[in-house]
C-alpha atoms as a PDB file:
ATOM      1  CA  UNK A   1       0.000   0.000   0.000  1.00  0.00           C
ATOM      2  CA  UNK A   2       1.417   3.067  -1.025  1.00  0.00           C
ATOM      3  CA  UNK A   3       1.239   6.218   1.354  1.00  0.00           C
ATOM      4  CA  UNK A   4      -0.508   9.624  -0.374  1.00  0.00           C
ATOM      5  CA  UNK A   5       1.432  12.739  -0.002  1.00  0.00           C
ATOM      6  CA  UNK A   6      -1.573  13.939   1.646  1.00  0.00           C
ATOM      7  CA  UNK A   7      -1.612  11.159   4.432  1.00  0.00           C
ATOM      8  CA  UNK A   8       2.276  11.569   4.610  1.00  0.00           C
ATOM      9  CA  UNK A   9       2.000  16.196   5.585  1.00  0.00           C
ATOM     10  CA  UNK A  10      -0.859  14.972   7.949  1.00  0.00           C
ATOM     11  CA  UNK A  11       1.395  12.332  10.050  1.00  0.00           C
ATOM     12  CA  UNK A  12       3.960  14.830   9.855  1.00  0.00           C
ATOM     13  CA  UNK A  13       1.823  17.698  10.902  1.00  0.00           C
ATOM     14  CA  UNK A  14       0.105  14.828  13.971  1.00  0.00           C
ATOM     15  CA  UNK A  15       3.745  14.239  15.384  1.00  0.00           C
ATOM     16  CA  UNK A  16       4.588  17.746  15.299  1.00  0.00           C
ATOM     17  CA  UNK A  17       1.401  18.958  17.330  1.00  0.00           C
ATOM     18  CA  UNK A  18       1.900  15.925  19.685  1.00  0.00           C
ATOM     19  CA  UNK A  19       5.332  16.963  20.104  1.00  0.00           C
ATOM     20  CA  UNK A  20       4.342  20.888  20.906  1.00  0.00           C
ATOM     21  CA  UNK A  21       1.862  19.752  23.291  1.00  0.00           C
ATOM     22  CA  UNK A  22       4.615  17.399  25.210  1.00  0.00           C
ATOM     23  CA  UNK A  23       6.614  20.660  24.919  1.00  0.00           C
ATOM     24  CA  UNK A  24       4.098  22.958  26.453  1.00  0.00           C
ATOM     25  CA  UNK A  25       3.257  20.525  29.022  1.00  0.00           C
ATOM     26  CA  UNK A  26       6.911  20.531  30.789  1.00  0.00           C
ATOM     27  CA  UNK A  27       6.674  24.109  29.995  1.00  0.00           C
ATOM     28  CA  UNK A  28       3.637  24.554  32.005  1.00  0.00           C
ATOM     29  CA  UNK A  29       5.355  21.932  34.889  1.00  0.00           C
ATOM     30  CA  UNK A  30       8.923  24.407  35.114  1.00  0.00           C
ATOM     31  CA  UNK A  31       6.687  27.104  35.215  1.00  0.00           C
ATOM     32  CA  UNK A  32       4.353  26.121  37.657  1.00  0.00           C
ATOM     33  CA  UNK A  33       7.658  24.701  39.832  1.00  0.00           C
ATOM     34  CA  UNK A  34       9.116  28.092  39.531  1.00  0.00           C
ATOM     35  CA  UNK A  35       5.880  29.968  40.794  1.00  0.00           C
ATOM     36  CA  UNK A  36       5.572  27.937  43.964  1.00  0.00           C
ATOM     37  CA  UNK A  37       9.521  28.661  44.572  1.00  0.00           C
ATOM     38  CA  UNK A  38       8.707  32.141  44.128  1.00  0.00           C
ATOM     39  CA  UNK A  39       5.466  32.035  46.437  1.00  0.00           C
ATOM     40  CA  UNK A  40       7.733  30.195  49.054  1.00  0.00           C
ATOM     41  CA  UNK A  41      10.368  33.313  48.826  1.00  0.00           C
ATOM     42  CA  UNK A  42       8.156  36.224  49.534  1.00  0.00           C
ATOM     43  CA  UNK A  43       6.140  33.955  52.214  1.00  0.00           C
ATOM     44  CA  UNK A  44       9.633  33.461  53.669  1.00  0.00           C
ATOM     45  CA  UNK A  45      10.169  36.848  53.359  1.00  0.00           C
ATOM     46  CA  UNK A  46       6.609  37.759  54.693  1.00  0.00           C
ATOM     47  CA  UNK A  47       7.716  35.825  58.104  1.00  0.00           C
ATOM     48  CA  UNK A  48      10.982  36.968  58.535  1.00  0.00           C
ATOM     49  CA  UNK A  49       9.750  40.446  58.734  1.00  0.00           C
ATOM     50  CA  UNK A  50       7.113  39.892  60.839  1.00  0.00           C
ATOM     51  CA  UNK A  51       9.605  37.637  63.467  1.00  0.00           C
ATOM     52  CA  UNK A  52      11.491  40.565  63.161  1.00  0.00           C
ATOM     53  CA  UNK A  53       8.691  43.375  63.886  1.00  0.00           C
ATOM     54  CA  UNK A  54       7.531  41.280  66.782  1.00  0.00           C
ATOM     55  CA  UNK A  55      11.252  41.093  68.446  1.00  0.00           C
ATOM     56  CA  UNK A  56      11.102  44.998  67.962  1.00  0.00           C
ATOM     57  CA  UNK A  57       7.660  45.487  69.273  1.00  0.00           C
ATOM     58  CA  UNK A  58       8.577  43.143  72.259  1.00  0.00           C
ATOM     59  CA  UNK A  59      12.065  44.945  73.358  1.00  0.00           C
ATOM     60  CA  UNK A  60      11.361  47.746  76.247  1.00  0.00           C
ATOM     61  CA  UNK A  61      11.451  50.837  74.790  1.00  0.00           C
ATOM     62  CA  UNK A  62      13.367  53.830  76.047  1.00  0.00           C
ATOM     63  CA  UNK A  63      11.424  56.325  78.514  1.00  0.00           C
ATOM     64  CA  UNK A  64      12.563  59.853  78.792  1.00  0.00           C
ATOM     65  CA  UNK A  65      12.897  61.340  82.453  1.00  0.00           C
ATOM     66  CA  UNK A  66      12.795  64.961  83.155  1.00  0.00           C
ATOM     67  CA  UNK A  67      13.874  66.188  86.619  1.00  0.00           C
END
């Protein structure tokens, strides 16, 4: 059985789209991999300042005198 040129562009064009949507999938994993690194930075960040706020906050604070 011989192939059609027709058959033969739409294989061609059915590996290419299967192969862009394996490439858009591991796109879309790296990219959702880096968004929760960068959600765990700022809510790193987010408690860091807040430990460090509450150490502040919890420190006695200088009174003035006057005689």
């Amino acid at each position: 059985m011989r192939l059609k040129t027709v058959q033969i562009i739409a294989a061609l064009t059915a590996a290419i789209a299967f192969i862009m949507a394996f490439i858009a999938a591991g796109v879309l994993l790296v990219s959702g991999l880096f968004m929760a690194l960068g959600l765990a930075a700022v809510a790193w960040l987010a408690l860091s300042l807040i430990r460090q706020v509450n150490a502040v906050r919890g420190r006695k604070t200088a009174t003035l005198t006057r005689p």
